[in-house]
N, C-alpha and C. Protein backbone atom coordinates (compact mmCIF):
# COMPACT_ATOMS: atom_id res chain seq x y z
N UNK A 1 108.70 120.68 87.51
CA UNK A 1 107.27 120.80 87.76
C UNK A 1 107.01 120.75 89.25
N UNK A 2 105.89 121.30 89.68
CA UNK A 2 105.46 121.39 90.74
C UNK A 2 104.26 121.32 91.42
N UNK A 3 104.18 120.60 92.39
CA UNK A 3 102.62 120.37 92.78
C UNK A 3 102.24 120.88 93.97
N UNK A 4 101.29 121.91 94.20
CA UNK A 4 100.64 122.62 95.23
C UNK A 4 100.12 121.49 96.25
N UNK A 5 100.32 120.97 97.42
CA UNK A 5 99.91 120.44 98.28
C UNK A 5 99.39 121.28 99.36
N UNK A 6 98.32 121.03 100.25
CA UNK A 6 98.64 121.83 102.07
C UNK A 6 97.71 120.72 102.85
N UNK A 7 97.71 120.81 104.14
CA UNK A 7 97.33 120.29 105.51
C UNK A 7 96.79 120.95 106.65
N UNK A 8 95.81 120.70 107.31
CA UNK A 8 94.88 121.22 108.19
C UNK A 8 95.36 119.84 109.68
N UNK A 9 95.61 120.80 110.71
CA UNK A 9 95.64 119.93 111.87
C UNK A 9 93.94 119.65 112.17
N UNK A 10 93.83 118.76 112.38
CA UNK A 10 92.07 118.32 112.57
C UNK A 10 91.67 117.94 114.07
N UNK A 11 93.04 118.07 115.18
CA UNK A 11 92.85 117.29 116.25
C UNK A 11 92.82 116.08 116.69
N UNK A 12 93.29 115.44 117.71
CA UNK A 12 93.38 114.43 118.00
C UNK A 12 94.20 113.54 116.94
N UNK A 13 95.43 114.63 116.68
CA UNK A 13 96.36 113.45 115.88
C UNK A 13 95.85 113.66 114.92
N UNK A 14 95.50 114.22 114.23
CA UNK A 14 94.53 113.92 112.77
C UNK A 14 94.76 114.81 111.76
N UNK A 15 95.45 114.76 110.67
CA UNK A 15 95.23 115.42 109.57
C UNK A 15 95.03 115.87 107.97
N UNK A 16 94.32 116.62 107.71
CA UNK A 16 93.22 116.33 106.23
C UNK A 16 94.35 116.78 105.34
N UNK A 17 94.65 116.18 104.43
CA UNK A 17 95.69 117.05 103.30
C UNK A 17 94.57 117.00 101.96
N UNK A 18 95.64 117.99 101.13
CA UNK A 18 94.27 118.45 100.17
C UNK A 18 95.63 118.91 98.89
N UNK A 19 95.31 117.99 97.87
CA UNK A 19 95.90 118.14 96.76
C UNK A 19 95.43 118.87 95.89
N UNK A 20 96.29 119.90 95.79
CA UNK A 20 95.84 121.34 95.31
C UNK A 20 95.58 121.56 93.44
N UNK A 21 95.97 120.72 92.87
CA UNK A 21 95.35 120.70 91.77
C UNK A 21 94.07 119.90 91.21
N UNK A 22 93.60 119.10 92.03
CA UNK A 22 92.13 118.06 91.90
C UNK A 22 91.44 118.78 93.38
N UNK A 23 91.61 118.81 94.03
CA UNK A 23 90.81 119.11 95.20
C UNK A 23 90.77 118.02 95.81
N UNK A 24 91.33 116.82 95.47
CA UNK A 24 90.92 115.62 96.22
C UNK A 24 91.40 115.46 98.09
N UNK A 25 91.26 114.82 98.76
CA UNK A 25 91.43 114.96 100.32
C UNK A 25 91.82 113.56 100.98
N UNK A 26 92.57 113.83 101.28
CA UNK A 26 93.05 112.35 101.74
C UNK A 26 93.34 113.13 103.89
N UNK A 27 93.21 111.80 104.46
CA UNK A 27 93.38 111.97 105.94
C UNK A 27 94.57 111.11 106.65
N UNK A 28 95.17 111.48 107.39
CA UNK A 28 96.10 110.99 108.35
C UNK A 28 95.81 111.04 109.56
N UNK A 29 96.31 109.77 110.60
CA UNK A 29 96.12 109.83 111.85
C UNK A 29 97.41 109.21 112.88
N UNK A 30 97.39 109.43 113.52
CA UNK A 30 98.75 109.16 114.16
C UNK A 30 98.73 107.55 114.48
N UNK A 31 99.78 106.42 114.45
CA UNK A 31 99.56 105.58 114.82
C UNK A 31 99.53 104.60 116.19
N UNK A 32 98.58 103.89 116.39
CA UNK A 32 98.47 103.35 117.94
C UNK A 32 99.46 103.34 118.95
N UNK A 33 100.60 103.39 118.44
CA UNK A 33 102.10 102.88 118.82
C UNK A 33 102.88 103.89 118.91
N UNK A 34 102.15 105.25 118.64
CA UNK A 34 102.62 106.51 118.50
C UNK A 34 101.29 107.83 119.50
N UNK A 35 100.98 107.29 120.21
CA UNK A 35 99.80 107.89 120.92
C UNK A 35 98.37 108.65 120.02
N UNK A 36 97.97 107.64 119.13
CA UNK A 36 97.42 108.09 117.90
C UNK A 36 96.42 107.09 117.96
N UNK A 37 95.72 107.18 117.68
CA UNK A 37 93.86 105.71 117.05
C UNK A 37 94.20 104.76 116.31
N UNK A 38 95.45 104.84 115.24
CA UNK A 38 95.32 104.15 113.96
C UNK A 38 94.14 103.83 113.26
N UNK A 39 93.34 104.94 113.24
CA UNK A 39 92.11 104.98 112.78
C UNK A 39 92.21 105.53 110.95
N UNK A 40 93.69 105.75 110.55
CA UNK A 40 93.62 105.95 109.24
C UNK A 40 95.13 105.48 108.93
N UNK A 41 95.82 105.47 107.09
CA UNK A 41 96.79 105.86 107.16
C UNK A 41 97.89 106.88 108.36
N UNK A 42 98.73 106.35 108.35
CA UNK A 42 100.08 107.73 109.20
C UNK A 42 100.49 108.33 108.28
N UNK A 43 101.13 109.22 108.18
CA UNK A 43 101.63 109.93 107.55
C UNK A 43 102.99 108.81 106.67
N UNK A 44 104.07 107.67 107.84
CA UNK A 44 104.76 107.08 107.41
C UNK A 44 104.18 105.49 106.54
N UNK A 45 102.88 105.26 106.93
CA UNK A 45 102.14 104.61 106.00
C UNK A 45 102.16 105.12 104.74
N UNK A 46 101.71 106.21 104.53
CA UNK A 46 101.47 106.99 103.25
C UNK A 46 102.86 106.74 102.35
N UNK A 47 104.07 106.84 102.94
CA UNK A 47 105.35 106.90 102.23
C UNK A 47 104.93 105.54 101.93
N UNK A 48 105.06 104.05 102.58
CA UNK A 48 105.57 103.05 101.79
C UNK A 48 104.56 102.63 101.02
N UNK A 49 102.76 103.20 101.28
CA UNK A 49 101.83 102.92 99.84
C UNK A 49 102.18 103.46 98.91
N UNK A 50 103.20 104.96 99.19
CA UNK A 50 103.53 106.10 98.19
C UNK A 50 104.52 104.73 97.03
N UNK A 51 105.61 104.01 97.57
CA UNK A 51 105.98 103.41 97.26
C UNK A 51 105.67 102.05 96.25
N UNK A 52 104.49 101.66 96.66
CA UNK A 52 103.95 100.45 95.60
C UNK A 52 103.16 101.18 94.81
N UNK A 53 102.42 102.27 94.94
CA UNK A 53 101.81 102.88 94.23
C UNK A 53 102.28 103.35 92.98
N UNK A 54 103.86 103.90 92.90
CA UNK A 54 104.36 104.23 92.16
C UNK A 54 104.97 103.63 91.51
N UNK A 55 105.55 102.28 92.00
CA UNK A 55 106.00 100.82 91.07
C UNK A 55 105.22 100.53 89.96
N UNK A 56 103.69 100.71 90.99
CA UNK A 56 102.62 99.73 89.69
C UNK A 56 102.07 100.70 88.81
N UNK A 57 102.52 102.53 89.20
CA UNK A 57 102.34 103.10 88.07
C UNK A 57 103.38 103.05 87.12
N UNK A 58 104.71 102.70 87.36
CA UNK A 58 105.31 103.05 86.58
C UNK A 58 105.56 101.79 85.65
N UNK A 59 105.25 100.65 86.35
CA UNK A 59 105.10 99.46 85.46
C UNK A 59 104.16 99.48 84.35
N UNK A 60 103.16 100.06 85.28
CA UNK A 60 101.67 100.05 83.82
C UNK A 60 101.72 101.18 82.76
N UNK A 61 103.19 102.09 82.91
CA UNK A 61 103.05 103.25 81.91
C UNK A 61 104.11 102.13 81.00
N UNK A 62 104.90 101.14 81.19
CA UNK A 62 105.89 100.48 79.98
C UNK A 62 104.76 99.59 79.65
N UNK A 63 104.33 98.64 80.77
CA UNK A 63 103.62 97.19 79.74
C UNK A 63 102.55 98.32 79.19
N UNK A 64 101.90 99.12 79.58
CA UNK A 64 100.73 99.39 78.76
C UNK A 64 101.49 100.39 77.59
N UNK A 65 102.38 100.79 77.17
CA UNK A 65 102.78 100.88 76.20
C UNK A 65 103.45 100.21 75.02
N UNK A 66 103.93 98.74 75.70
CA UNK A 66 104.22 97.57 74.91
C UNK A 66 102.80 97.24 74.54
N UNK A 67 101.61 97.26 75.30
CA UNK A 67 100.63 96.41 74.76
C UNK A 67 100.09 95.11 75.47
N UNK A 68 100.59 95.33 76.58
CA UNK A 68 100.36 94.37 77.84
C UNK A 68 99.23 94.02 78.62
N UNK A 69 98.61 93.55 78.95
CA UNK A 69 97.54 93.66 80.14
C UNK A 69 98.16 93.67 81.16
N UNK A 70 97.82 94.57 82.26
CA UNK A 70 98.16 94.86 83.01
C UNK A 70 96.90 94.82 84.79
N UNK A 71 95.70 94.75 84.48
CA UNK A 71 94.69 94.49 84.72
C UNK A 71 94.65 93.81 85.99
N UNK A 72 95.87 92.85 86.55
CA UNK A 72 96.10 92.16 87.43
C UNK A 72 96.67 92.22 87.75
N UNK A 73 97.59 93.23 87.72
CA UNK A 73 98.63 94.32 88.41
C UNK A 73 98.53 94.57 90.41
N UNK A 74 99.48 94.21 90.91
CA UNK A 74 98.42 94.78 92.12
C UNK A 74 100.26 94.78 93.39
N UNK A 75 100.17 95.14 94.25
CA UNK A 75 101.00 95.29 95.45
C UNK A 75 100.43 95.11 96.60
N UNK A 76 101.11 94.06 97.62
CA UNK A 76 101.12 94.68 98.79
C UNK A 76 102.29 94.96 99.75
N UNK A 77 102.36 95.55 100.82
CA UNK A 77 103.71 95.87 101.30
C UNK A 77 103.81 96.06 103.07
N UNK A 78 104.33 96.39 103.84
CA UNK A 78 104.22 96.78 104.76
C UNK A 78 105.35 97.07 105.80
N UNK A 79 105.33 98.04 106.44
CA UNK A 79 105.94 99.10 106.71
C UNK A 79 106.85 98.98 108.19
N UNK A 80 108.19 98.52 108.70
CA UNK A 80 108.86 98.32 109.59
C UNK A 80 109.55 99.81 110.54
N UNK A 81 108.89 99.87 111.37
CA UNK A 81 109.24 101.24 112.31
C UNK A 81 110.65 101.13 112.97
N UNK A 82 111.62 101.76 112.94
CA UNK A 82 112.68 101.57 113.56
C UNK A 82 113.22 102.89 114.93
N UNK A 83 113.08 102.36 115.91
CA UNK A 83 113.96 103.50 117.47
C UNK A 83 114.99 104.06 117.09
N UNK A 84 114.84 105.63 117.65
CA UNK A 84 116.71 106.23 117.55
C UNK A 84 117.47 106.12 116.30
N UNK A 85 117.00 107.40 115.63
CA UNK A 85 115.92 107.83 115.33
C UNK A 85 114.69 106.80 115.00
N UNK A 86 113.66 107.47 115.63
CA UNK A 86 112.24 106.98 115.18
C UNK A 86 112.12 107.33 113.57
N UNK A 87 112.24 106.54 112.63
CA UNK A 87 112.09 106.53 111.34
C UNK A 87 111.39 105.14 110.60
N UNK A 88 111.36 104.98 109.41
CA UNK A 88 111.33 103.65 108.60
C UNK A 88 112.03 103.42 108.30
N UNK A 89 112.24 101.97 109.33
CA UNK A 89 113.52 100.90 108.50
C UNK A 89 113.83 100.08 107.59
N UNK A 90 112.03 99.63 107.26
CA UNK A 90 112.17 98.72 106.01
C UNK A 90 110.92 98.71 105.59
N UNK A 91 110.87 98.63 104.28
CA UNK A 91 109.32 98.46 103.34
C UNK A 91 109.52 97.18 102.23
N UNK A 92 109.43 96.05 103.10
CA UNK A 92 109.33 94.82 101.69
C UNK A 92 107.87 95.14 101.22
N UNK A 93 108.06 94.63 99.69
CA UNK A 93 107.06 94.93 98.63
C UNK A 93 107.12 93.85 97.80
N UNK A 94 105.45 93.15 97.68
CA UNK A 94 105.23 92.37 96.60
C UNK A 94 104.82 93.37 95.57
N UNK A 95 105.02 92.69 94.36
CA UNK A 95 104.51 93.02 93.45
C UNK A 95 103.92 91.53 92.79
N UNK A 96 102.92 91.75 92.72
CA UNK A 96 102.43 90.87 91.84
C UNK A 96 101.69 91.34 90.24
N UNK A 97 102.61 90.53 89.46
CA UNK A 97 102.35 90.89 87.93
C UNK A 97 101.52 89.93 87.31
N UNK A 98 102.04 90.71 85.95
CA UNK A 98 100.80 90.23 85.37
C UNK A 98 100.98 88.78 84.45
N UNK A 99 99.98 87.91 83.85
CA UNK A 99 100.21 86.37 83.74
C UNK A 99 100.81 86.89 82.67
N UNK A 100 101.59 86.17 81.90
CA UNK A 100 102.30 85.25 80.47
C UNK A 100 103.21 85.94 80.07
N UNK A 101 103.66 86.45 80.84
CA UNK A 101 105.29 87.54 80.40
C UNK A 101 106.36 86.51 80.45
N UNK A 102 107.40 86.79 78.98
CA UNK A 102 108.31 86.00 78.89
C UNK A 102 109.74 86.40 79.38
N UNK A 103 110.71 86.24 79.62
CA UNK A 103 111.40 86.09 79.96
C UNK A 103 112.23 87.64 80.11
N UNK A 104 112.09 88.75 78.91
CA UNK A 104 112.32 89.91 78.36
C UNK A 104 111.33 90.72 78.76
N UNK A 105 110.20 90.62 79.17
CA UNK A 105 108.83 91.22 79.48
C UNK A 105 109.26 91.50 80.53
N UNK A 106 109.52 90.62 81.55
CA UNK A 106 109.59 90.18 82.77
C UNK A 106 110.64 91.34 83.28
N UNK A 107 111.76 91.16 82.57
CA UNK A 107 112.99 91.76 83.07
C UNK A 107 112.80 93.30 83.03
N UNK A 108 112.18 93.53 81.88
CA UNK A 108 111.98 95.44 81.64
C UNK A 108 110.71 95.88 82.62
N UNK A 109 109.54 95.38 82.84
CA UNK A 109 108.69 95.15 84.13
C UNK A 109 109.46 95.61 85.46
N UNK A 110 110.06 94.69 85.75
CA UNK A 110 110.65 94.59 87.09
C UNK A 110 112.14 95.46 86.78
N UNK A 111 112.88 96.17 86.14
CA UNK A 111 113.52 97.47 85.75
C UNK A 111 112.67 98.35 85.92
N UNK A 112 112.06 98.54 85.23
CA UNK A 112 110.94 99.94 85.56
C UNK A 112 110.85 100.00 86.64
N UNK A 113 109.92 98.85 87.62
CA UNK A 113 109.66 99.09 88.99
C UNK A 113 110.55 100.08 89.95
N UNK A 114 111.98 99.46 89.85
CA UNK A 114 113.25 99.79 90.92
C UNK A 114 113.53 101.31 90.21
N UNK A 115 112.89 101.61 89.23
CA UNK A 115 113.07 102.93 88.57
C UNK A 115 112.21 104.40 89.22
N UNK A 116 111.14 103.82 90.12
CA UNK A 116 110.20 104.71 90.39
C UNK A 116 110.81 105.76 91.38
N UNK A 117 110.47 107.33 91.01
CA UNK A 117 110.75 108.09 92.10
C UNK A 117 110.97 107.82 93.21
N UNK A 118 109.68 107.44 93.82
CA UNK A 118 109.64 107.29 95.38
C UNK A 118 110.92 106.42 95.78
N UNK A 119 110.71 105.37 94.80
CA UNK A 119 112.20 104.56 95.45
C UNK A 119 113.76 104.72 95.65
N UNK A 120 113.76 105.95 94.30
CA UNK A 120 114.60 106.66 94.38
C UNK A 120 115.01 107.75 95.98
N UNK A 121 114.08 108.25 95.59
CA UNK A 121 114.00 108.60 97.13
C UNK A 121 113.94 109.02 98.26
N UNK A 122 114.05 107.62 99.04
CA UNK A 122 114.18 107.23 100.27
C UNK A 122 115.48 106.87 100.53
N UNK A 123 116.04 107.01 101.69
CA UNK A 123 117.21 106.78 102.22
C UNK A 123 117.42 105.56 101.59
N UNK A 124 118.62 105.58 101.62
CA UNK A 124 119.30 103.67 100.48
C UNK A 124 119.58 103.45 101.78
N UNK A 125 119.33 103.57 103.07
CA UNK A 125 119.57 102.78 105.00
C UNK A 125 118.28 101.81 104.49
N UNK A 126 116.96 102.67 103.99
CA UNK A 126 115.72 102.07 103.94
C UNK A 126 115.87 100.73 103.52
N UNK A 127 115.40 99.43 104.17
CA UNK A 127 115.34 98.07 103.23
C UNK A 127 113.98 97.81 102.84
N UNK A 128 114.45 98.43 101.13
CA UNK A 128 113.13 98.51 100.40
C UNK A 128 113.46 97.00 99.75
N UNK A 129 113.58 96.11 100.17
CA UNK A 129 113.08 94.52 99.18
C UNK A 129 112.13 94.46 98.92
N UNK A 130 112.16 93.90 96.93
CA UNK A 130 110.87 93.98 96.21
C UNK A 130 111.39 92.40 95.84
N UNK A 131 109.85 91.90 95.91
CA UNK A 131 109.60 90.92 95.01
C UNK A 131 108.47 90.35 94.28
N UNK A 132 108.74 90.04 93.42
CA UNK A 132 107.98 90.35 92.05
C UNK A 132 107.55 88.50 91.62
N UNK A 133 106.41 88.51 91.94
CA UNK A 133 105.60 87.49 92.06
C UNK A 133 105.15 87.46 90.83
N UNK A 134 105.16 86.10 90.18
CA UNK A 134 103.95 85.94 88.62
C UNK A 134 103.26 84.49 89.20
N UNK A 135 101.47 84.53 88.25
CA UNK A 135 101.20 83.35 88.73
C UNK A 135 101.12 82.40 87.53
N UNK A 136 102.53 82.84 86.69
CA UNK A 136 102.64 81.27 85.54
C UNK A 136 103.11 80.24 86.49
């Protein structure tokens, strides 16, 4: 399968992408540290939200097919820039799940997660550490 994407340079570092099957529009801007505003996502932001984004979808397609609440589902993460090559060196990721999962819940949850595309991937150099927070 395949998904139509494209991008418009907007100036000043800036650019509108436009997901070609919804029309929806998302923006990029270059970051402070990169002669840019950090006035939006970067483009390398986008990869490691791409990243929790896709954990907690792919978590909520098993528990919500076991029958789970999932409701309190949530990530945060953030994104380590590395020199020579200028790339991403590391994306630790919470995950924080959801209350009263037992012991078996827990384990197929946090399987799924490490299962998601995006994590697939990214360079295995990347130090993607996840950890998977409950508040029993």
């Amino acid at each position: 399968m395949s998904v139509s994407m494209s991008g418009r340079y907007r100036g000043q570092l800036k650019v509108e992408l436009q997901h070609g099957p919804s029309g929806a529009t998302l923006n990029t801007a270059a970051p402070v540290d990169n002669n840019g505003d950090g006035s939006s996502f970067s483009p390398t932001d986008m990869v490691a939200a791409a990243l929790g984004a896709c954990m907690l979808t792919i978590v909520a397609m098993v528990a919500e097919r076991d029958g789970l609440d999932v409701s309190s589902l949530s990530f945060e993460c953030e994104k380590h820039m590395q020199t020579d090559p200028r790339r991403i060196g590391a994306v630790p990721i919470r995950l924080h799940m959801p209350p009263g999962l037992n012991a078996s819940q827990k384990a197929r949850l946090e399987r799924a997660a490490l299962t998601c595309p995006v994590h697939h991937s990214l360079l295995p150099e990347i130090d993607k550490t996840v950890t998977f927070l409950y508040p029993d």
